[in-house]
N, C-alpha and C. Protein backbone atom coordinates (compact mmCIF):
# COMPACT_ATOMS: atom_id res chain seq x y z
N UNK A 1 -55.24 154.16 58.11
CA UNK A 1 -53.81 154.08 57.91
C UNK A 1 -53.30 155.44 57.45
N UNK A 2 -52.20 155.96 58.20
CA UNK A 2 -51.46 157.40 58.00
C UNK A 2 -50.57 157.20 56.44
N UNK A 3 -50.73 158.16 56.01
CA UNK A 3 -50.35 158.63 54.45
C UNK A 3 -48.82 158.23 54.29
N UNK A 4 -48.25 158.11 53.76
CA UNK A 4 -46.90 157.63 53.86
C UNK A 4 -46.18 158.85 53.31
N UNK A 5 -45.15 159.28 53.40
CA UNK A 5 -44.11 159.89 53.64
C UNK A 5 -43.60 160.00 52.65
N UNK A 6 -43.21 160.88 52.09
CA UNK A 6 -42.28 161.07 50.24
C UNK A 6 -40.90 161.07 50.51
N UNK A 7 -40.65 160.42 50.26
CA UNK A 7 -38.98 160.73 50.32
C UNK A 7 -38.06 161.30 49.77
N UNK A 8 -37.95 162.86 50.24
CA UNK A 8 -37.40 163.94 49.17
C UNK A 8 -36.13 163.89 48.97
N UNK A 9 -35.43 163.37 49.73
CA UNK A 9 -33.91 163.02 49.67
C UNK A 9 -33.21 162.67 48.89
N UNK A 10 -32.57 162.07 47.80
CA UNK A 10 -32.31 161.18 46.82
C UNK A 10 -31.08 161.52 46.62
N UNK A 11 -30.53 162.36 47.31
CA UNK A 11 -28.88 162.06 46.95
C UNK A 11 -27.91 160.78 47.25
N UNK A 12 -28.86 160.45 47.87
CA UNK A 12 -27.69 158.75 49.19
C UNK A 12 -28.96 157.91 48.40
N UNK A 13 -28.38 156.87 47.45
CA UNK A 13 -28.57 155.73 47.30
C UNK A 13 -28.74 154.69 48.86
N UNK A 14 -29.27 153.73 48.36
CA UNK A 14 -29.36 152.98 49.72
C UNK A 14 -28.01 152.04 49.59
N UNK A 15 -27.09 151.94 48.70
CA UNK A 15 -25.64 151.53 48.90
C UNK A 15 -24.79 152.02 49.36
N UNK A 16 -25.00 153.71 49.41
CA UNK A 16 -24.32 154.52 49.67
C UNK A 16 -24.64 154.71 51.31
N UNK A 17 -25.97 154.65 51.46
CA UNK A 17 -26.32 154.67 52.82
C UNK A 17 -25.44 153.59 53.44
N UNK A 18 -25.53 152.25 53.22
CA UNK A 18 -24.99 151.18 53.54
C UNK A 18 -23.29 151.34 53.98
N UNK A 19 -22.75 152.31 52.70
CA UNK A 19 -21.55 152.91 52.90
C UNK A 19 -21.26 153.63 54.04
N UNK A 20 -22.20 154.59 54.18
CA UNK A 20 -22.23 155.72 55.29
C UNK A 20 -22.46 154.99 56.52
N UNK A 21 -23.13 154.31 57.01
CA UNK A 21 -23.42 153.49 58.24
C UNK A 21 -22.14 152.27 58.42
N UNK A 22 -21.55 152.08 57.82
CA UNK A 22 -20.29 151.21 57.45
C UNK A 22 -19.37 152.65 58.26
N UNK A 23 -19.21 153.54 57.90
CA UNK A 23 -17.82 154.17 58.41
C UNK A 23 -18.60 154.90 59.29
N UNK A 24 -19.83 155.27 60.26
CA UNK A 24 -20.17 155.66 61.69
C UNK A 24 -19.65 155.68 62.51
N UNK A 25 -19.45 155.99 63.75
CA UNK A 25 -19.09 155.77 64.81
C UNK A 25 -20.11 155.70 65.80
N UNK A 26 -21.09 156.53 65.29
CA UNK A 26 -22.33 156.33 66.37
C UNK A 26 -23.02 155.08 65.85
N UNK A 27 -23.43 154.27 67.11
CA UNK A 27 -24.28 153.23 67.01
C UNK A 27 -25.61 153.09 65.71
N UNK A 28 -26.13 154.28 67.12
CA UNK A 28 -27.93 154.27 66.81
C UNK A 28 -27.89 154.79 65.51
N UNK A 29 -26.60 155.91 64.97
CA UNK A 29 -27.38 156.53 63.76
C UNK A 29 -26.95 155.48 62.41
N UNK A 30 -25.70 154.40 62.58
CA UNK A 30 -25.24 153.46 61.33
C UNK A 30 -26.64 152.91 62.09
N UNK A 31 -27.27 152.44 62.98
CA UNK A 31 -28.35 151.42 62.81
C UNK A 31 -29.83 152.27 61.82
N UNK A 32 -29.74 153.25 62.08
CA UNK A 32 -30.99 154.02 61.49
C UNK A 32 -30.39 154.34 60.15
N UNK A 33 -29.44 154.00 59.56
CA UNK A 33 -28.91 154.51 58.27
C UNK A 33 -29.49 153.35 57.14
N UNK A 34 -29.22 151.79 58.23
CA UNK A 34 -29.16 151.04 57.70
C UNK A 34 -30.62 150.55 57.60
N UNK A 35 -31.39 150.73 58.88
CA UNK A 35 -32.83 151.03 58.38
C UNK A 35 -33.13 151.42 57.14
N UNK A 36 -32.90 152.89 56.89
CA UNK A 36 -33.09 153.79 55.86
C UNK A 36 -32.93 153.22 54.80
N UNK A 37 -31.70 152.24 54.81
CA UNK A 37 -31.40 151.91 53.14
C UNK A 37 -32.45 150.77 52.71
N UNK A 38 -33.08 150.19 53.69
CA UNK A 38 -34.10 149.48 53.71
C UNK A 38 -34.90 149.60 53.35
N UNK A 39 -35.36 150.64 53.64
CA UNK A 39 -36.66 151.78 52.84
C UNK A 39 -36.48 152.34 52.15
N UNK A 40 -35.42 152.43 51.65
CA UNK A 40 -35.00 153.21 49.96
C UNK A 40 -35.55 152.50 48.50
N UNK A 41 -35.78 151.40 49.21
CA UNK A 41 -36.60 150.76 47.68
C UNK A 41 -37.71 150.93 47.41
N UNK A 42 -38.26 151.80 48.21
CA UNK A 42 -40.05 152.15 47.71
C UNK A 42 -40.37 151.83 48.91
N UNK A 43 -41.59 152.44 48.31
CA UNK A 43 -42.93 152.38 49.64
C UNK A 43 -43.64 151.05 49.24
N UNK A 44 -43.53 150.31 48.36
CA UNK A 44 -44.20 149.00 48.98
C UNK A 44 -42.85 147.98 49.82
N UNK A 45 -43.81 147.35 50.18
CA UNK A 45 -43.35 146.22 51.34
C UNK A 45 -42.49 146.98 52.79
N UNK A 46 -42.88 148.32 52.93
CA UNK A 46 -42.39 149.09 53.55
C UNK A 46 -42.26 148.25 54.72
N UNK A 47 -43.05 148.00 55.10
CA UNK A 47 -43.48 147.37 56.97
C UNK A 47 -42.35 146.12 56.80
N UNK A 48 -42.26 145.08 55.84
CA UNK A 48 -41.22 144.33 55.68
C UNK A 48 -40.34 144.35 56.06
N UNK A 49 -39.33 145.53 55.29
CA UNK A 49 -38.41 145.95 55.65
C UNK A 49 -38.23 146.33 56.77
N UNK A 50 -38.94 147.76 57.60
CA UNK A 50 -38.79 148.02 58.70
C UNK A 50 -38.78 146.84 59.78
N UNK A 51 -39.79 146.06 59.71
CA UNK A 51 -39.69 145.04 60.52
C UNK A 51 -37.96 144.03 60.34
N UNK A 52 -38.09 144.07 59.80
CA UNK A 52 -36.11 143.56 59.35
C UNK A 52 -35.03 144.43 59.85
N UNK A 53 -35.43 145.61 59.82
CA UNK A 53 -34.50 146.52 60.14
C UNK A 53 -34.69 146.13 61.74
N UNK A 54 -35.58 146.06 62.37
CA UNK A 54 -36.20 145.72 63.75
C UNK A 54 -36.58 147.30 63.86
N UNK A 55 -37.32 148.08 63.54
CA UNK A 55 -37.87 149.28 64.07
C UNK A 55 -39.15 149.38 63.37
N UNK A 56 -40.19 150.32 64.17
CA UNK A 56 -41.65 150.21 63.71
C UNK A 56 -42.04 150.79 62.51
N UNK A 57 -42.66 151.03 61.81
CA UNK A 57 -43.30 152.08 60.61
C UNK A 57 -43.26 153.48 61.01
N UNK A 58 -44.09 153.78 62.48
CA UNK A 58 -43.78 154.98 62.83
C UNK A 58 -42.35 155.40 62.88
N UNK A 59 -41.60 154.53 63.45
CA UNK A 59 -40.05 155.03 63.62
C UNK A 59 -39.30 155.28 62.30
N UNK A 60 -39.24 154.69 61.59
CA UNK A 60 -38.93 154.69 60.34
C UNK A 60 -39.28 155.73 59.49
N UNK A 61 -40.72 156.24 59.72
CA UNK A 61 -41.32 157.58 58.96
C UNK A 61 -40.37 158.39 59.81
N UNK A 62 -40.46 158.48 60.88
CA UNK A 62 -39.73 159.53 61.24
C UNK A 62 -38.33 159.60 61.45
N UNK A 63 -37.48 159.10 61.23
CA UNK A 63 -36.16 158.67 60.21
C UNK A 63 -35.84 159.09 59.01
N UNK A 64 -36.95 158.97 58.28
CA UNK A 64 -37.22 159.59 56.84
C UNK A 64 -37.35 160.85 56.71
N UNK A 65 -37.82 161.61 58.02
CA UNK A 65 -38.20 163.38 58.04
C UNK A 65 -37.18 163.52 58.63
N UNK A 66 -36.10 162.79 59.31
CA UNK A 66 -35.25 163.47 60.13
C UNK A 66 -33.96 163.30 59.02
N UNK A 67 -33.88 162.34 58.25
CA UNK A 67 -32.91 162.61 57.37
C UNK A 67 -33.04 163.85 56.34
N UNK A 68 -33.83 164.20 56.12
CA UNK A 68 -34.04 165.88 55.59
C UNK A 68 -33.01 166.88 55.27
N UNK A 69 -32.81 166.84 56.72
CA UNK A 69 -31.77 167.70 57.75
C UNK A 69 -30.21 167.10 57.32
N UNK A 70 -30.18 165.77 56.77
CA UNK A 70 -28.88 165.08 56.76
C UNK A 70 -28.35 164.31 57.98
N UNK A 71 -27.27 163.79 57.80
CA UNK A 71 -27.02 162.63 59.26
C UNK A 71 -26.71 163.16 60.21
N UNK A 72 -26.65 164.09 60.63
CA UNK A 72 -26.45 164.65 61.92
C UNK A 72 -27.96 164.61 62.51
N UNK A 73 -29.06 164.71 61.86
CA UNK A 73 -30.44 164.34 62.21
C UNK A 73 -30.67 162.79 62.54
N UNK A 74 -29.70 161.95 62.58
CA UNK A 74 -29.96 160.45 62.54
C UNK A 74 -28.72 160.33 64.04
N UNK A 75 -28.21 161.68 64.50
CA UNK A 75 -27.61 160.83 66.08
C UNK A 75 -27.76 160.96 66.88
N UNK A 76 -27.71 160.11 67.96
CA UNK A 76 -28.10 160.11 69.02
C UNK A 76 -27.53 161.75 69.61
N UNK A 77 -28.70 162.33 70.47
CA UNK A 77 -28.22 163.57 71.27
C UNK A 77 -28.08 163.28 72.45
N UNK A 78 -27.44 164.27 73.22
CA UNK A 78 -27.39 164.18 74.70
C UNK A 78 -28.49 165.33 74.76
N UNK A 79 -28.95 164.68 76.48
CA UNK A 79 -30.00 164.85 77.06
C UNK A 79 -29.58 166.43 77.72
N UNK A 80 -30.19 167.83 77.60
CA UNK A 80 -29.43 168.59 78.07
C UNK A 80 -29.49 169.04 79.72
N UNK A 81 -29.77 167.94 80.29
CA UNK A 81 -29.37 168.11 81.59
C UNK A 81 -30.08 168.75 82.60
N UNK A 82 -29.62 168.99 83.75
CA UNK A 82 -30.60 170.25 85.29
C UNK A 82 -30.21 171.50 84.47
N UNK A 83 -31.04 171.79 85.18
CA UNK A 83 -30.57 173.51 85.16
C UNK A 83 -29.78 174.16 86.58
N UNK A 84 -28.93 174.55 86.76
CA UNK A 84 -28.04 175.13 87.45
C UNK A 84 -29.01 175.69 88.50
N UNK A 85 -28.40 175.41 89.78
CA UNK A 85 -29.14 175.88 90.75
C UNK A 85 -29.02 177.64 91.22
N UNK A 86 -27.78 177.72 91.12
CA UNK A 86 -27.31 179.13 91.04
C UNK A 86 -27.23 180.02 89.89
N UNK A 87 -27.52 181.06 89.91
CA UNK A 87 -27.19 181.73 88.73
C UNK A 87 -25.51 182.22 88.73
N UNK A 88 -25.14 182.85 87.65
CA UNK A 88 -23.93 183.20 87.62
C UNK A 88 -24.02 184.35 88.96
N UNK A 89 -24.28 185.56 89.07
CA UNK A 89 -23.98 186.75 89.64
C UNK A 89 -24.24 186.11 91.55
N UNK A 90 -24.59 184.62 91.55
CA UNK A 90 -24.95 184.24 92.85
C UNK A 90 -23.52 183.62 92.78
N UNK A 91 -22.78 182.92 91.84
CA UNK A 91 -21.81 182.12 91.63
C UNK A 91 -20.84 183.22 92.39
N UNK A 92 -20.81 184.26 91.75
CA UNK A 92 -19.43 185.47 92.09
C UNK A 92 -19.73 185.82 93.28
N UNK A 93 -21.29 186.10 93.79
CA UNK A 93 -20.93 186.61 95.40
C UNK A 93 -20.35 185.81 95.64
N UNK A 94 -20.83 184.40 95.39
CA UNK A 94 -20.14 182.99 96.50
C UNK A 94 -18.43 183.05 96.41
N UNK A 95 -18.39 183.31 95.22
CA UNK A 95 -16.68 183.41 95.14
C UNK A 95 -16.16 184.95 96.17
N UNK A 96 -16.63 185.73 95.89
CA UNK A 96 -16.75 187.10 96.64
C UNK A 96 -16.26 186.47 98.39
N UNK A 97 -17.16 185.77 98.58
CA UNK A 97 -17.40 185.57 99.67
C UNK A 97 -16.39 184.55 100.59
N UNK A 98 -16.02 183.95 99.82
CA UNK A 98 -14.55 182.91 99.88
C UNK A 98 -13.58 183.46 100.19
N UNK A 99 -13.26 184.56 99.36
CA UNK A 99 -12.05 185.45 98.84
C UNK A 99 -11.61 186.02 100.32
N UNK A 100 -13.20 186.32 100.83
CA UNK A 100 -13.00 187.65 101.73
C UNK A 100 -12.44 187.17 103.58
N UNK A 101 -13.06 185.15 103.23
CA UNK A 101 -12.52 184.56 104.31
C UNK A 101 -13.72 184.75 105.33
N UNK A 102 -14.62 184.08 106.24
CA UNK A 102 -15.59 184.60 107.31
C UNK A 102 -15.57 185.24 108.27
N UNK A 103 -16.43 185.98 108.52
CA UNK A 103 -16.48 187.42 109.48
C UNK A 103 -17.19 186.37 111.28
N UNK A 104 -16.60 187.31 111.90
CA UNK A 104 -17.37 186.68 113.35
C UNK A 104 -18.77 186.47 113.06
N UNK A 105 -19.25 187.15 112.58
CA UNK A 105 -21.09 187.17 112.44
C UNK A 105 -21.23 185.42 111.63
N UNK A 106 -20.27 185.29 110.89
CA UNK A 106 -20.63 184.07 110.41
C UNK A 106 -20.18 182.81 111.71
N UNK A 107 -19.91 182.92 112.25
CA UNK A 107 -19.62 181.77 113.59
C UNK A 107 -18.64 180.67 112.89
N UNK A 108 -17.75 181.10 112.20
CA UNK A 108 -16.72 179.95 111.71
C UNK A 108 -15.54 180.72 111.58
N UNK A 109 -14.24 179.98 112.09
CA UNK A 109 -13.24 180.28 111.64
C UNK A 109 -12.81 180.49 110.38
N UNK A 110 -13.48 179.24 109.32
CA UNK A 110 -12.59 179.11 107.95
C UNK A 110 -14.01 178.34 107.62
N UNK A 111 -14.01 178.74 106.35
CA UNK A 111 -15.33 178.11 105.11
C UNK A 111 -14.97 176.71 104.82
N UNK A 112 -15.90 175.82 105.59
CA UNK A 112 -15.97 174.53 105.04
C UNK A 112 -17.12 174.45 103.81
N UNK A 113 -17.25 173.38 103.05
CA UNK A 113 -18.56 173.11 102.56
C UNK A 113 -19.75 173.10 103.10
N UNK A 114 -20.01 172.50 104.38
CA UNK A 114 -20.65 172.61 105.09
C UNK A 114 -21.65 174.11 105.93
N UNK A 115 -20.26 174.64 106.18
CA UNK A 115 -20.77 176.34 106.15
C UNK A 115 -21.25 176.99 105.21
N UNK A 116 -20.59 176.72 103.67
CA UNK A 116 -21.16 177.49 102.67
C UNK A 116 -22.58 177.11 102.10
N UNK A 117 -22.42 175.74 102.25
CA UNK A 117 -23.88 175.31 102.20
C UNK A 117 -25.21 176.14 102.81
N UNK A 118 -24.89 175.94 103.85
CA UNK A 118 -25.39 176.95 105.00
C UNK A 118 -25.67 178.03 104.87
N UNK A 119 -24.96 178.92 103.89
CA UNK A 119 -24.88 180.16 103.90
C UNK A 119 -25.41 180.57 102.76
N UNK A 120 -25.77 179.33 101.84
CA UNK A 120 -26.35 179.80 100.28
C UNK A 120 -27.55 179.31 100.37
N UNK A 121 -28.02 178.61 101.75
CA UNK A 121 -29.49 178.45 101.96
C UNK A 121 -29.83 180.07 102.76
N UNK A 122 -29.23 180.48 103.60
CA UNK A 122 -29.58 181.67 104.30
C UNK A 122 -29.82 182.84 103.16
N UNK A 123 -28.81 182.70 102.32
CA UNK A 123 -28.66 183.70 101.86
C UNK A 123 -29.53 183.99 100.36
N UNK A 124 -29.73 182.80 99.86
CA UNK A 124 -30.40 182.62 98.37
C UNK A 124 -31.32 181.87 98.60
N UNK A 125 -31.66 180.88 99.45
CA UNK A 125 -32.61 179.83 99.68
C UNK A 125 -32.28 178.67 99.02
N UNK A 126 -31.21 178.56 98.03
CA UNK A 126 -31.24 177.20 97.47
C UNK A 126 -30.31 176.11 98.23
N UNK A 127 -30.87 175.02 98.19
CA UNK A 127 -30.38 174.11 99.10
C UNK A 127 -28.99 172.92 97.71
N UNK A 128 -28.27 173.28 98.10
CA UNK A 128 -27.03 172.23 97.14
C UNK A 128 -26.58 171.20 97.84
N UNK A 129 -25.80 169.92 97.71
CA UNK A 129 -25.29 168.85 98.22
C UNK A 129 -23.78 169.39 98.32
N UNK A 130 -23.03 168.86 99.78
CA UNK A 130 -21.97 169.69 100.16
C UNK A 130 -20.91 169.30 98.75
N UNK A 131 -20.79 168.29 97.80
CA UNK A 131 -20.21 167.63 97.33
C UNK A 131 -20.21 169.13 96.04
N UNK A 132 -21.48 169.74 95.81
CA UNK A 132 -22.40 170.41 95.06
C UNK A 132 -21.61 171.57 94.91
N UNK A 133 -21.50 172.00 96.43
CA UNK A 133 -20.60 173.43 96.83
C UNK A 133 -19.37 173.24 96.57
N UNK A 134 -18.28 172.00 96.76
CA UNK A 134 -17.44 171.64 96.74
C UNK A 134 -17.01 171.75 95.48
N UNK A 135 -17.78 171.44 94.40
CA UNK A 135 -17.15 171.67 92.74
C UNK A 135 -17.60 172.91 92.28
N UNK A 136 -18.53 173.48 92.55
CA UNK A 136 -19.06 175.12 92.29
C UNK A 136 -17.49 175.49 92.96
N UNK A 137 -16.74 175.57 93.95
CA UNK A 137 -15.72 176.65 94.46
C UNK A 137 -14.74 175.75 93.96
N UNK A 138 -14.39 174.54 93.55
CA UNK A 138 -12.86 174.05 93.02
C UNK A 138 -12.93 174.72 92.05
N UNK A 139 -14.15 174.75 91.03
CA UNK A 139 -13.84 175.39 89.73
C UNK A 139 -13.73 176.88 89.67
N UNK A 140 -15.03 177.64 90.42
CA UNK A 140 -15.13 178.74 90.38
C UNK A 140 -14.12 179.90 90.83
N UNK A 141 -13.51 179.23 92.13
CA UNK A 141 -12.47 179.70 93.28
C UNK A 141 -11.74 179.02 93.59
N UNK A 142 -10.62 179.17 93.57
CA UNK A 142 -9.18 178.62 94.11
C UNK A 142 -9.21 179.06 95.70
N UNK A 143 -9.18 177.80 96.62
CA UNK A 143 -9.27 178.34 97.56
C UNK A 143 -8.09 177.49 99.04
């Protein structure tokens, strides 16, 4: 059995916790607050509680290290997402390239999505969804 966890925190009573999870707005972190105040009465009957709270021992220890940090350590984050297929300085040719309107060599009258698509696989190799190109140039380029 893993060592249990000290709880260096002691400024938030577990009423006060109760308080704090009372005026939340985030879900998960008034639910992990209210955990917490659960486990503010000591380390015996720990598992009790947690089990009441409905979260595991492990989860709970680590609740306890993440309150450390204070409640901004108790909310939910967003996930940070793809990574951009283009870089910026590929972003500006593409805008560059809008601006300038297509040359005969490109075999189009006027830049659809479709063409530019086309043209940022020829030209960079990365392959985007026309929908893809379509919000890269609403935002990037007024066109």
């Amino acid at each position: 059995m893993a060592a249990a966890i000290a709880i260096t925190r002691l400024d938030l009573s577990a009423s006060e916790l109760r308080a704090a999870a009372g005026k939340e707005k985030n879900g998960g972190a008034a639910r992990r607050m209210l955990a917490l105040a659960l486990c503010w009465k000591g380390p015996t009957g720990r598992p009790r509680r947690t089990r009441a709270a409905g979260i595991g021992g492990r989860c709970a220890t680590g609740f306890i290290a993440t309150i450390r940090t204070g409640f901004a350590g108790l909310r939910n984050r967003a996930p940070p997402g793809a990574q951009a297929k283009l870089t910026e300085a590929q972003k500006a040719e593409l805008a560059r390239l809008v601006e300038a309107r297509p040359r005969p060599r490109h075999g189009v009258v006027r830049w659809r999505r479709v063409d530019l698509r086309e043209e940022l696989k020829r030209r960079f190799g990365v392959e985007l969804h026309e929908r893809s190109v379509g919000r890269i140039t609403a935002v990037d380029v007024s066109i």
